[in-house]
N, C-alpha and C. Protein backbone atom coordinates (compact mmCIF):
# COMPACT_ATOMS: atom_id res chain seq x y z
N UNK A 1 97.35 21.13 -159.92
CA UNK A 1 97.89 21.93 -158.84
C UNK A 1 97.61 23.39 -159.13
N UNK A 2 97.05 23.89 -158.12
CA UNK A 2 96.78 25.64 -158.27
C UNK A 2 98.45 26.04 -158.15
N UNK A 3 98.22 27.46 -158.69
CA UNK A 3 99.57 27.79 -159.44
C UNK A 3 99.07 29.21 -158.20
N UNK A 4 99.80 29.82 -157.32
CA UNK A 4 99.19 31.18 -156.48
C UNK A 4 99.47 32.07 -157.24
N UNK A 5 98.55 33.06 -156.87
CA UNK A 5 98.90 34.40 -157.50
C UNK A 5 99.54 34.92 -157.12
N UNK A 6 100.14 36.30 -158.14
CA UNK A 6 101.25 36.89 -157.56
C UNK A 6 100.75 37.60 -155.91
N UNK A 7 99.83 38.67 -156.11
CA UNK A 7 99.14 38.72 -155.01
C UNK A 7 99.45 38.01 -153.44
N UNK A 8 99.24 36.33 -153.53
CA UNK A 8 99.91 35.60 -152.71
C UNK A 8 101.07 35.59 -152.56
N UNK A 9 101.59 35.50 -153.64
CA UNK A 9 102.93 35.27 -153.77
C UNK A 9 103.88 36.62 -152.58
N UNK A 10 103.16 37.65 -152.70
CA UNK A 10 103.42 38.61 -151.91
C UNK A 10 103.57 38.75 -150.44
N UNK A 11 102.69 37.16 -150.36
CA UNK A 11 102.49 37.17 -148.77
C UNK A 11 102.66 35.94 -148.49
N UNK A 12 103.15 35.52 -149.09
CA UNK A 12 103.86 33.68 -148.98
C UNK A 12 105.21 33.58 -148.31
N UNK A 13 106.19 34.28 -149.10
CA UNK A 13 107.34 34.57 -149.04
C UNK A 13 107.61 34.71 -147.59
N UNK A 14 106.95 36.53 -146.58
CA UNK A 14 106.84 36.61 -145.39
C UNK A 14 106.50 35.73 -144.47
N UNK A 15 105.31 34.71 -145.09
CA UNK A 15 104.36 34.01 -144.12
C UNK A 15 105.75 33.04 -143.73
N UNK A 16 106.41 32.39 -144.75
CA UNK A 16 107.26 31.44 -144.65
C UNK A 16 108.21 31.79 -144.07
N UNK A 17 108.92 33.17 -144.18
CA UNK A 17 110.32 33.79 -143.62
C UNK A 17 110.06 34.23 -142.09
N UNK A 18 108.63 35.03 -141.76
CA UNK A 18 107.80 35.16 -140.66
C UNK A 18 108.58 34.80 -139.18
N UNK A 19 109.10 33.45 -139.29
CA UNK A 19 109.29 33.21 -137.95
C UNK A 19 110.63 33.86 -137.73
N UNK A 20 111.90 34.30 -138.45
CA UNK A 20 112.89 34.55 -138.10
C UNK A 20 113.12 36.13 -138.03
N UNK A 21 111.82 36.63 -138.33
CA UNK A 21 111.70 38.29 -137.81
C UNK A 21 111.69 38.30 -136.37
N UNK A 22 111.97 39.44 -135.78
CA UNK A 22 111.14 40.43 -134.92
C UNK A 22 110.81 41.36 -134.57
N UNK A 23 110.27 41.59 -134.40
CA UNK A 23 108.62 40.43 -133.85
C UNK A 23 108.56 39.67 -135.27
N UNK A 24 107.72 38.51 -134.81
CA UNK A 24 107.41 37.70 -135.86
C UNK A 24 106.79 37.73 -136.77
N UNK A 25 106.62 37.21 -138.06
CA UNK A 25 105.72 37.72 -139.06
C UNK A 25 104.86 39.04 -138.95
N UNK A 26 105.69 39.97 -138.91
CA UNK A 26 105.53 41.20 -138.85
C UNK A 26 105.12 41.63 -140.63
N UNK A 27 106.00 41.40 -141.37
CA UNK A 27 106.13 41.42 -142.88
C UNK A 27 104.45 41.16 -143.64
N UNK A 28 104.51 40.00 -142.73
CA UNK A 28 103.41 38.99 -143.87
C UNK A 28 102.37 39.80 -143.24
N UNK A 29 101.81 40.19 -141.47
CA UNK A 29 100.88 40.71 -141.53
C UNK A 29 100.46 42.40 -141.64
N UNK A 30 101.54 42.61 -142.15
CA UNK A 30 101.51 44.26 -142.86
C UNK A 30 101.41 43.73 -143.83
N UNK A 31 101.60 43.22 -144.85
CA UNK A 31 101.23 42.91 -145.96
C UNK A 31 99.65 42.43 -146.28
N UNK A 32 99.35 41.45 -145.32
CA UNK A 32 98.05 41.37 -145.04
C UNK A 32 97.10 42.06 -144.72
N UNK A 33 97.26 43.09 -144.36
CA UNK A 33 96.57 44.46 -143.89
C UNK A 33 96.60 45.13 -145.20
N UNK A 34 97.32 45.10 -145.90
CA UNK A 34 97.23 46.57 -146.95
C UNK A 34 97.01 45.82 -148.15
N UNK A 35 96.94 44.46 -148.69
CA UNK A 35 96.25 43.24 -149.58
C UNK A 35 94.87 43.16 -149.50
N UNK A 36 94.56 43.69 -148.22
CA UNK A 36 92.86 43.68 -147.84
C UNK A 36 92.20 44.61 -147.97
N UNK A 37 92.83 45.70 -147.38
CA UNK A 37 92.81 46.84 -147.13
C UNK A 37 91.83 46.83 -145.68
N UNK A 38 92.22 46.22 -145.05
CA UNK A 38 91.76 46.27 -143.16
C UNK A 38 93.07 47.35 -142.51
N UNK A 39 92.29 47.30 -141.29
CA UNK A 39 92.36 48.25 -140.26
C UNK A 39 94.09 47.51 -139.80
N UNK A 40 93.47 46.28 -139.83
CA UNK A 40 94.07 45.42 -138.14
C UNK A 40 94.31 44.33 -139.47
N UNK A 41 95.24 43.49 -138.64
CA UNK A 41 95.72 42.29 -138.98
C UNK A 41 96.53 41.44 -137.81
N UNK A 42 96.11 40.44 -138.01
CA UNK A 42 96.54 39.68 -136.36
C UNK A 42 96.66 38.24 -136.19
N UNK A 43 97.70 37.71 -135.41
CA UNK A 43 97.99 36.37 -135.61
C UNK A 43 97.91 36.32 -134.06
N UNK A 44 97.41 35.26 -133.42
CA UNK A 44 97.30 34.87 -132.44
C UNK A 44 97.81 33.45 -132.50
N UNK A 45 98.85 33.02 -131.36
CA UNK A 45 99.68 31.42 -131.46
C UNK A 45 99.45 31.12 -129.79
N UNK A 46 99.24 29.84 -130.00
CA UNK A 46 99.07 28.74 -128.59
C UNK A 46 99.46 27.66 -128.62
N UNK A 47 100.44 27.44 -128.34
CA UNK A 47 101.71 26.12 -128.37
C UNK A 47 100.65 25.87 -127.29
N UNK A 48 101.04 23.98 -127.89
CA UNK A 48 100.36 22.66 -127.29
C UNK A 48 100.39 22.63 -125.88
N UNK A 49 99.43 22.41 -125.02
CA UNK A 49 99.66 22.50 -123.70
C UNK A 49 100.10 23.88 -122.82
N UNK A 50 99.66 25.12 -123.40
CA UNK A 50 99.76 25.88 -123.00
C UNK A 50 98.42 26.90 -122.68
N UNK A 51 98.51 27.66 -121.80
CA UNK A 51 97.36 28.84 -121.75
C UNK A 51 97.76 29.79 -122.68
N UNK A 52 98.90 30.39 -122.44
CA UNK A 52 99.61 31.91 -122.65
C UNK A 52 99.71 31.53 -124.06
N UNK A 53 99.32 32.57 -124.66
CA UNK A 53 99.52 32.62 -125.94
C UNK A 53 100.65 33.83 -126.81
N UNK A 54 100.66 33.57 -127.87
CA UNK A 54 101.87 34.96 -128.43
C UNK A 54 100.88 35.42 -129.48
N UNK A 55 100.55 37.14 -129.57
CA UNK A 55 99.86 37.69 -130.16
C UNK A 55 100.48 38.69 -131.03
N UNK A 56 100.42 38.66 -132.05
CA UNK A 56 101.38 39.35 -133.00
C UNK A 56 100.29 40.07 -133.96
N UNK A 57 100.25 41.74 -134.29
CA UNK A 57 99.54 42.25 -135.09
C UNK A 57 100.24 43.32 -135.86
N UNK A 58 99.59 43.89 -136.75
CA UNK A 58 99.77 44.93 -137.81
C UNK A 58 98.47 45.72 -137.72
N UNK A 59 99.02 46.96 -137.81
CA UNK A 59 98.07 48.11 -138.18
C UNK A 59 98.04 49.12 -137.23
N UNK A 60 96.79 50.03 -137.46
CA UNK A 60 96.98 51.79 -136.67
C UNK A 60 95.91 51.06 -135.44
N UNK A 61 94.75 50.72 -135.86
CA UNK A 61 93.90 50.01 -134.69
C UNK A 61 94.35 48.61 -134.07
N UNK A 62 95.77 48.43 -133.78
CA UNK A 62 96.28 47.65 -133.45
C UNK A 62 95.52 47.19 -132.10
N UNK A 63 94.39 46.87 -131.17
CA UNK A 63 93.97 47.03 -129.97
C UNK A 63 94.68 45.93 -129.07
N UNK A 64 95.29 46.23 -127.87
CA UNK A 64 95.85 45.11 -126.86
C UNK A 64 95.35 43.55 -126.90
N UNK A 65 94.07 44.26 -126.33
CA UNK A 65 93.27 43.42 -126.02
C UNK A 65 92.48 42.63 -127.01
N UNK A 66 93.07 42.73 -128.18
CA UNK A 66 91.01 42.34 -128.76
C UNK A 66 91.51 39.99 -128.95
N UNK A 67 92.86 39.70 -128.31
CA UNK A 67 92.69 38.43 -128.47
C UNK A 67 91.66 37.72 -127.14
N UNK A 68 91.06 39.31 -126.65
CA UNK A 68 90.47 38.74 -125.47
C UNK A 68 89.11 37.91 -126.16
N UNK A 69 88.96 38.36 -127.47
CA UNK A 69 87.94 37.39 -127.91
C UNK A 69 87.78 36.01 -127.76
N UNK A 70 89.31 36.02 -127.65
CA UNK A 70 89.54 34.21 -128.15
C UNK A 70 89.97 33.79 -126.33
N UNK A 71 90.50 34.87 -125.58
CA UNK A 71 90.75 33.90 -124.64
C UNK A 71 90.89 34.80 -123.50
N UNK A 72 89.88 35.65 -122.85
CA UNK A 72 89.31 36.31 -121.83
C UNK A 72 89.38 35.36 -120.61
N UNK A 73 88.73 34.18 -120.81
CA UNK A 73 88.20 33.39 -120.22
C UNK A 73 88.89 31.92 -120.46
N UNK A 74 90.14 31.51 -120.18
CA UNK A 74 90.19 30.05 -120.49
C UNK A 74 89.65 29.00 -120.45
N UNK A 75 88.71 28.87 -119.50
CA UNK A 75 87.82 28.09 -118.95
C UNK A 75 86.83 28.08 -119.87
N UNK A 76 86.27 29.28 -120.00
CA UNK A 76 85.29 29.55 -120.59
C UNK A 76 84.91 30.11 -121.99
N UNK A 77 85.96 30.43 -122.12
CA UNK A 77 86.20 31.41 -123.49
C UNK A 77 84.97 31.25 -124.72
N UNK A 78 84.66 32.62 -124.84
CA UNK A 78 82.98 32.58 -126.29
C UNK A 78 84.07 31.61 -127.31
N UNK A 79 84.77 32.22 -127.91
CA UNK A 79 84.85 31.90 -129.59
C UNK A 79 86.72 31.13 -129.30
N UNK A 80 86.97 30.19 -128.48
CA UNK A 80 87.68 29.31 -128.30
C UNK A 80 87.97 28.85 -129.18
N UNK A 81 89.30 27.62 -129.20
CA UNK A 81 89.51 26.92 -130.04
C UNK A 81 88.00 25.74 -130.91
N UNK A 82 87.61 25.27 -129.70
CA UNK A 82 86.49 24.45 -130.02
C UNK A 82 85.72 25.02 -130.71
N UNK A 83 85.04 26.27 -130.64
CA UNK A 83 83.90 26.98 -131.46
C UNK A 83 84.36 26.99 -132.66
N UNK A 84 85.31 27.42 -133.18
CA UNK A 84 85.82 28.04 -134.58
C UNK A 84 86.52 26.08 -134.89
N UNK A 85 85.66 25.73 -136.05
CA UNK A 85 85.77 25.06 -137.42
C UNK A 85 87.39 25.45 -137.80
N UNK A 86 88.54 24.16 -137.92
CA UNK A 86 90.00 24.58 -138.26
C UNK A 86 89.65 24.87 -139.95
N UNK A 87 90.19 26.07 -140.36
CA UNK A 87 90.18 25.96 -141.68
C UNK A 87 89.11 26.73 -142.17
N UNK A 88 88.02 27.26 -141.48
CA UNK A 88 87.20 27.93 -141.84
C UNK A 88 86.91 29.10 -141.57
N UNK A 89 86.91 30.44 -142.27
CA UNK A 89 86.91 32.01 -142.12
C UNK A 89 85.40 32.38 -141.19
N UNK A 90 85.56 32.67 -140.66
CA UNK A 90 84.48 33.30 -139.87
C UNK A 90 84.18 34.84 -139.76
N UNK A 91 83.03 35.61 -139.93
CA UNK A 91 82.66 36.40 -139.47
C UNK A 91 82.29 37.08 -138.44
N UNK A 92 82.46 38.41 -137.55
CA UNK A 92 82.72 38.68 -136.55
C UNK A 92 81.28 38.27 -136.08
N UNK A 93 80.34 38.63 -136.61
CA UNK A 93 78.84 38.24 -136.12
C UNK A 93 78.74 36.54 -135.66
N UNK A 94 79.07 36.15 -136.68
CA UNK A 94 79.27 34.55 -136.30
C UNK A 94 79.81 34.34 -134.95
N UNK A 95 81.02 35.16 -134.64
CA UNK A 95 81.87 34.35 -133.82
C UNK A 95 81.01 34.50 -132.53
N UNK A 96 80.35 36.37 -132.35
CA UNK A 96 79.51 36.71 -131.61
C UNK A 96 78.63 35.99 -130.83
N UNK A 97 78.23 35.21 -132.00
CA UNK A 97 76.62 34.84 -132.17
C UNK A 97 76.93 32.99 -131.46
N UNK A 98 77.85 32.22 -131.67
CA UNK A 98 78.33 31.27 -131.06
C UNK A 98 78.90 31.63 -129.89
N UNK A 99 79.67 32.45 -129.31
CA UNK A 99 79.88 33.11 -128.35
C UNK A 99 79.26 33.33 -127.14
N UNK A 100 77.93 33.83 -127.55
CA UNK A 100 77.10 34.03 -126.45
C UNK A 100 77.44 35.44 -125.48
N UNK A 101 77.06 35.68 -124.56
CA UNK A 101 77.03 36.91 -123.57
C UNK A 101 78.23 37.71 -123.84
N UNK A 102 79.22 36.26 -123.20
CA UNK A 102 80.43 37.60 -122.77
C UNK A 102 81.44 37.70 -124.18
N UNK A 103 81.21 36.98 -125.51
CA UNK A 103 81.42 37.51 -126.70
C UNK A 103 80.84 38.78 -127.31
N UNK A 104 79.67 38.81 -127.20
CA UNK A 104 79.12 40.89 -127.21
C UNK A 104 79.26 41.10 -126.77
N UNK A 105 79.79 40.97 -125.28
CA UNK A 105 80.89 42.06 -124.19
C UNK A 105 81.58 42.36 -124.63
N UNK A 106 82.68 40.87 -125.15
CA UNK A 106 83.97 41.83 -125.90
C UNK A 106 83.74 42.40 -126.87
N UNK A 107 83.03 42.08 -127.60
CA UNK A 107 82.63 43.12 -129.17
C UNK A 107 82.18 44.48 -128.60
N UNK A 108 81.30 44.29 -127.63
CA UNK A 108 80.71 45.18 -127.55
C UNK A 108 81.91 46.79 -126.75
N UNK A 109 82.65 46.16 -125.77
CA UNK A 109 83.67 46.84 -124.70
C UNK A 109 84.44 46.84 -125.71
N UNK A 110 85.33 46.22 -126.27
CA UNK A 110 86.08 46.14 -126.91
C UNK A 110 86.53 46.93 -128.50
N UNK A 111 86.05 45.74 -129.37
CA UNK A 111 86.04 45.95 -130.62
C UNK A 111 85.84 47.23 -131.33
N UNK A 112 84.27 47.54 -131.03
CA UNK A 112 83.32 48.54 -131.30
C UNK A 112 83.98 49.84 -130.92
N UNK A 113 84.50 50.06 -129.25
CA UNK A 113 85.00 51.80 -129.77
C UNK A 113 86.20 52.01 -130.65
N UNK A 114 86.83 51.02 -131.14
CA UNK A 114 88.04 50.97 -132.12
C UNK A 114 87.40 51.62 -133.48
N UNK A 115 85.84 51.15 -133.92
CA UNK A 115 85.17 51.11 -134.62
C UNK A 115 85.45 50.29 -135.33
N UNK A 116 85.94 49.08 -135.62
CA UNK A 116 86.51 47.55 -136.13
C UNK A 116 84.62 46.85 -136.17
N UNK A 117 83.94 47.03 -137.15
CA UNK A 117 82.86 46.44 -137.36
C UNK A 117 83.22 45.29 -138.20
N UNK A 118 84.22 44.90 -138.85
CA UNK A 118 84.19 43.60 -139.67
C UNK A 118 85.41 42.96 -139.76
N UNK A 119 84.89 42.04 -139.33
CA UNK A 119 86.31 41.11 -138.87
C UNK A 119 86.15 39.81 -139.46
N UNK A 120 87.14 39.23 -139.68
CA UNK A 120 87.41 37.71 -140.67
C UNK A 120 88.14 36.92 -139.63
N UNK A 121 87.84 35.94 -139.36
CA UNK A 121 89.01 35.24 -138.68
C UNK A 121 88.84 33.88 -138.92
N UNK A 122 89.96 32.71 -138.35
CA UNK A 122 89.87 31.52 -138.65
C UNK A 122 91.18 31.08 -137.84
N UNK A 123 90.74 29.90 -137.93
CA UNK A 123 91.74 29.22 -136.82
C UNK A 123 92.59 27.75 -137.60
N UNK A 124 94.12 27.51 -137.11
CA UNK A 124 94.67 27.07 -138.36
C UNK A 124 95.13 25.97 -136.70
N UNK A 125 95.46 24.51 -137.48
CA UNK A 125 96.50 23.84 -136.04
C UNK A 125 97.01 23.28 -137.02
N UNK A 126 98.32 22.89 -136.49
CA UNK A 126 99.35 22.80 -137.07
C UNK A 126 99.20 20.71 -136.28
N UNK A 127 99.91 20.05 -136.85
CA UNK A 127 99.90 18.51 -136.60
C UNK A 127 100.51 18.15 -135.08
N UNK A 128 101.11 18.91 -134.59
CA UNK A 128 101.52 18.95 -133.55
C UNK A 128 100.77 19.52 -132.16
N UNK A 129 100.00 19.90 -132.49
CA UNK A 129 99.21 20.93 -131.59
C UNK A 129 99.20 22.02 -131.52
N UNK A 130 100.08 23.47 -131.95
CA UNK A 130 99.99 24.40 -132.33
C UNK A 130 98.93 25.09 -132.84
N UNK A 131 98.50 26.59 -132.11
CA UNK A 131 96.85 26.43 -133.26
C UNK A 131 97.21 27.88 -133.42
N UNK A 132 97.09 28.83 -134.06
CA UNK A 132 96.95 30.36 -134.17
C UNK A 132 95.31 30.18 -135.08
N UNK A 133 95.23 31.45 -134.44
CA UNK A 133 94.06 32.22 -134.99
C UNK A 133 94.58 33.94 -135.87
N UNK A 134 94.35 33.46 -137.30
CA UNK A 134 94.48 34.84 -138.00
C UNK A 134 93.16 35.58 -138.11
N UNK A 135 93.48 36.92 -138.20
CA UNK A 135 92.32 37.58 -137.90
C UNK A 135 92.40 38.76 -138.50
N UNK A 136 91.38 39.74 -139.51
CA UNK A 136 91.67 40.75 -140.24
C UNK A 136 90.38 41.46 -139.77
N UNK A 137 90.53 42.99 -139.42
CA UNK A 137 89.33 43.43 -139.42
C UNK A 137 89.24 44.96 -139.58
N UNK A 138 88.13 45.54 -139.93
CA UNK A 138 88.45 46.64 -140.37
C UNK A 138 87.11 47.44 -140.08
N UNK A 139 86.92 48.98 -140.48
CA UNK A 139 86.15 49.75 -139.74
C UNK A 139 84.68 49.74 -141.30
N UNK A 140 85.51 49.68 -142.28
CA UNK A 140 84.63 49.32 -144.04
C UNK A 140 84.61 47.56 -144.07
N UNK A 141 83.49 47.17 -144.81
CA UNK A 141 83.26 46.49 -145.35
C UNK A 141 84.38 45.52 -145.91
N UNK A 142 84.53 43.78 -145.37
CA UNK A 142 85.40 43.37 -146.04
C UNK A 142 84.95 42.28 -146.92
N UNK A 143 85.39 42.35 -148.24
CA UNK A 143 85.19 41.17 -149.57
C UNK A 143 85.08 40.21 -149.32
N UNK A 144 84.28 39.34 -150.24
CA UNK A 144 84.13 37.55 -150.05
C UNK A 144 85.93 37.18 -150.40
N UNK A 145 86.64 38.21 -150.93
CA UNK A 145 87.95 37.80 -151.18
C UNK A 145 88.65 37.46 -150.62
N UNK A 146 88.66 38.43 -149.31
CA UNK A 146 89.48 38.37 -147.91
C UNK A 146 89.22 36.87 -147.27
N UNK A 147 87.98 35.96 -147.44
CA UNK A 147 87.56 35.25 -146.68
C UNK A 147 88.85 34.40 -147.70
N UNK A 148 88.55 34.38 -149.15
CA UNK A 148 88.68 33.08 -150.11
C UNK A 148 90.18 33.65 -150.36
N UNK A 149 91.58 34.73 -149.78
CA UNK A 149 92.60 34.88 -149.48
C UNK A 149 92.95 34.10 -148.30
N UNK A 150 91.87 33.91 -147.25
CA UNK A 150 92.79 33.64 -145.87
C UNK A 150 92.52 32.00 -145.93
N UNK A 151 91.59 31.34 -146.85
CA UNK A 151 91.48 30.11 -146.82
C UNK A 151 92.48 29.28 -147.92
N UNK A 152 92.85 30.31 -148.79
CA UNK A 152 94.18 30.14 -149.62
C UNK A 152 95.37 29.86 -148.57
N UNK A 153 95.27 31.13 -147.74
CA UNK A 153 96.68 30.80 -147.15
C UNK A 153 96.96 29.99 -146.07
N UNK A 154 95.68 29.19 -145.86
CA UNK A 154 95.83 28.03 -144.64
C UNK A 154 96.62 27.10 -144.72
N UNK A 155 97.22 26.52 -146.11
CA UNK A 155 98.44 25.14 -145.83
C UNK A 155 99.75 25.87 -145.62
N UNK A 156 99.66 27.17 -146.04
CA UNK A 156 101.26 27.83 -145.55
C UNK A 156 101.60 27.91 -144.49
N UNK A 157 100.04 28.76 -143.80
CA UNK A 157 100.26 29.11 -142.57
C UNK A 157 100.54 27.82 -141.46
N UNK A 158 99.90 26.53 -142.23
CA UNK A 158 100.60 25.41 -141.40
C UNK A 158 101.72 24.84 -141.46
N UNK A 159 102.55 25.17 -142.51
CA UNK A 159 103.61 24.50 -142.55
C UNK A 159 104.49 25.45 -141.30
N UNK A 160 104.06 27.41 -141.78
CA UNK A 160 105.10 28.12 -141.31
C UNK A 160 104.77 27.87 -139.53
N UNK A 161 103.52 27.47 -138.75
CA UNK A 161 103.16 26.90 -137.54
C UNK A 161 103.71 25.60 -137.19
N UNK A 162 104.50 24.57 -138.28
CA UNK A 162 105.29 23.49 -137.75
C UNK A 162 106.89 23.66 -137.81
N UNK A 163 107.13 24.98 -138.64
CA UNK A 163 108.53 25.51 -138.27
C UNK A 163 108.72 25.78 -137.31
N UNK A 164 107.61 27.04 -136.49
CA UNK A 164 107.15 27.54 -135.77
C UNK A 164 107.75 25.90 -134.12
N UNK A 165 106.78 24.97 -134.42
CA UNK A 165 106.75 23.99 -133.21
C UNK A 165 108.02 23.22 -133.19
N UNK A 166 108.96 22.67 -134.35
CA UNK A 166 110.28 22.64 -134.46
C UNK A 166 110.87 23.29 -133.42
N UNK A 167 111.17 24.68 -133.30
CA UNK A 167 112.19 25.97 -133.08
C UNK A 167 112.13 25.49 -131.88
N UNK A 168 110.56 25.92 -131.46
CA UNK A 168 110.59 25.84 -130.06
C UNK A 168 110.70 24.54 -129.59
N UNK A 169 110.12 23.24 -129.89
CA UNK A 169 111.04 21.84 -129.39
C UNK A 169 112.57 21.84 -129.42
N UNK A 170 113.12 22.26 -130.21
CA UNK A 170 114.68 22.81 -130.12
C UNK A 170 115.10 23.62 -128.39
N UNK A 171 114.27 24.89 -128.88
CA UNK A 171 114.87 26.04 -128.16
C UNK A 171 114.68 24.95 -126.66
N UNK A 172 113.96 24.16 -126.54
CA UNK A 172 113.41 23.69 -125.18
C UNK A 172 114.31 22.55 -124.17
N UNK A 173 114.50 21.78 -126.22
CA UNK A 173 115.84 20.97 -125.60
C UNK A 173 117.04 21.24 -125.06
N UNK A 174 117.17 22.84 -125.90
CA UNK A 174 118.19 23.06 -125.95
C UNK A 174 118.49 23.95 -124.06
N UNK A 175 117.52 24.31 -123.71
CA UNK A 175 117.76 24.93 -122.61
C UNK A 175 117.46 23.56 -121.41
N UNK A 176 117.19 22.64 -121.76
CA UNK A 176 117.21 21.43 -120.60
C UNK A 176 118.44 20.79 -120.35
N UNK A 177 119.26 21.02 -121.91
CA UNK A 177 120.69 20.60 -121.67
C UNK A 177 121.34 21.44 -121.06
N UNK A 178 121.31 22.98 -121.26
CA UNK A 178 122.03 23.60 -120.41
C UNK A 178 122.20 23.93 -118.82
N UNK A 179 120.88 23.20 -118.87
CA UNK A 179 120.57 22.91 -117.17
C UNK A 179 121.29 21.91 -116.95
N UNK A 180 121.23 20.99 -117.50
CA UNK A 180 121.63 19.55 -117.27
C UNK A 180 122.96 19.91 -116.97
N UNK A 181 123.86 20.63 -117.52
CA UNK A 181 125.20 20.45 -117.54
C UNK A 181 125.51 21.91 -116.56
N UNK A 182 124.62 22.41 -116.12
CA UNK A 182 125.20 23.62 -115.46
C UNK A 182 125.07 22.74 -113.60
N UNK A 183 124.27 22.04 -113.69
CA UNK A 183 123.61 21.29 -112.56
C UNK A 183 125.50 20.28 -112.43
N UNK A 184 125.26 19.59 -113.22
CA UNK A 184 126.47 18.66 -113.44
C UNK A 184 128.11 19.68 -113.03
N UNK A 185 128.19 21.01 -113.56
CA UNK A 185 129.63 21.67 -112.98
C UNK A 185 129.39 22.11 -111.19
């Protein structure tokens, strides 16, 4: 059994505690940002059967928009769930480059006047259907480390994505009963 480093250990703790912030894992991805030393740091979540997603980031180049990478286009979307390999770090060129047209749109409209030239990302699903996409990117050069950090932290980030699908099967029941019984007085 790998033993994590402290390093991790730094960003374990948050990843796991993460959901009961808010905003959510706020902790872990400021921590993730300044462990890397990126610009940006960013969690993107899409509960099962849903479009709308919850986009949660860290940093000064925080940009609105840039989950438009992943989902501009539902229909159509460049660098979708399907494109991106679960479990595997990707490079912004990569994602580009599978992407097609309107993926160098968004890089190109997007990304680029932030000046965010290098970006890591990867896409995690949780057993339930849950999928986030973490994503680090920055305006310098980022390490083969950052890649072989974010593929470290993929069984956390799934466990803390089935806490994550718990809550909300809860929160869901829990508001069908209150219908139920408000319907019923």
């Amino acid at each position: 059994m790998r033993i994590p480093s402290l390093g991790e250990n730094d960003l374990l703790l948050p990843l796991h505690d993460g959901i009961f912030e808010q905003p959510m894992w706020q902790t872990f991805l400021s921590r993730l940002r300044l462990q890397t030393g990126a610009d940006y740091a960013g969690l993107i979540i899409r509960p099962p059967g849903r479009l709308e997603e919850i986009s949660l980031s860290a940093g000064e180049r925080s940009p609105p928009r840039l989950s438009a990478l992943f989902f501009e286009n539902h229909k159509a979307a460049p660098l979708q769930n399907r494109a991106m390999r679960e479990g595997r770090v990707y490079t912004l060129d990569e994602l580009v480059e599978r992407g097609g047209s309107l993926a160098q749109q968004c890089r190109d409209e997007i990304v680029a006047p932030l000046g965010l030239k290098h970006m890591r990302s990867m896409r995690v699903r949780e057993a339930e259907g849950v999928e986030a996409w973490l994503t680090i990117s920055s305006c310098k050069e980022l390490s083969a480390a950052v890649g072989n950090l974010m593929v470290a932290l993929t069984p956390h980030l799934r466990v803390a994505l089935r806490i994550f699908a718990a809550l909300e099967r809860e929160r869901a029941r829990s508001s069908m009963s209150a219908d139920a019984f408000q319907r019923m007085n």
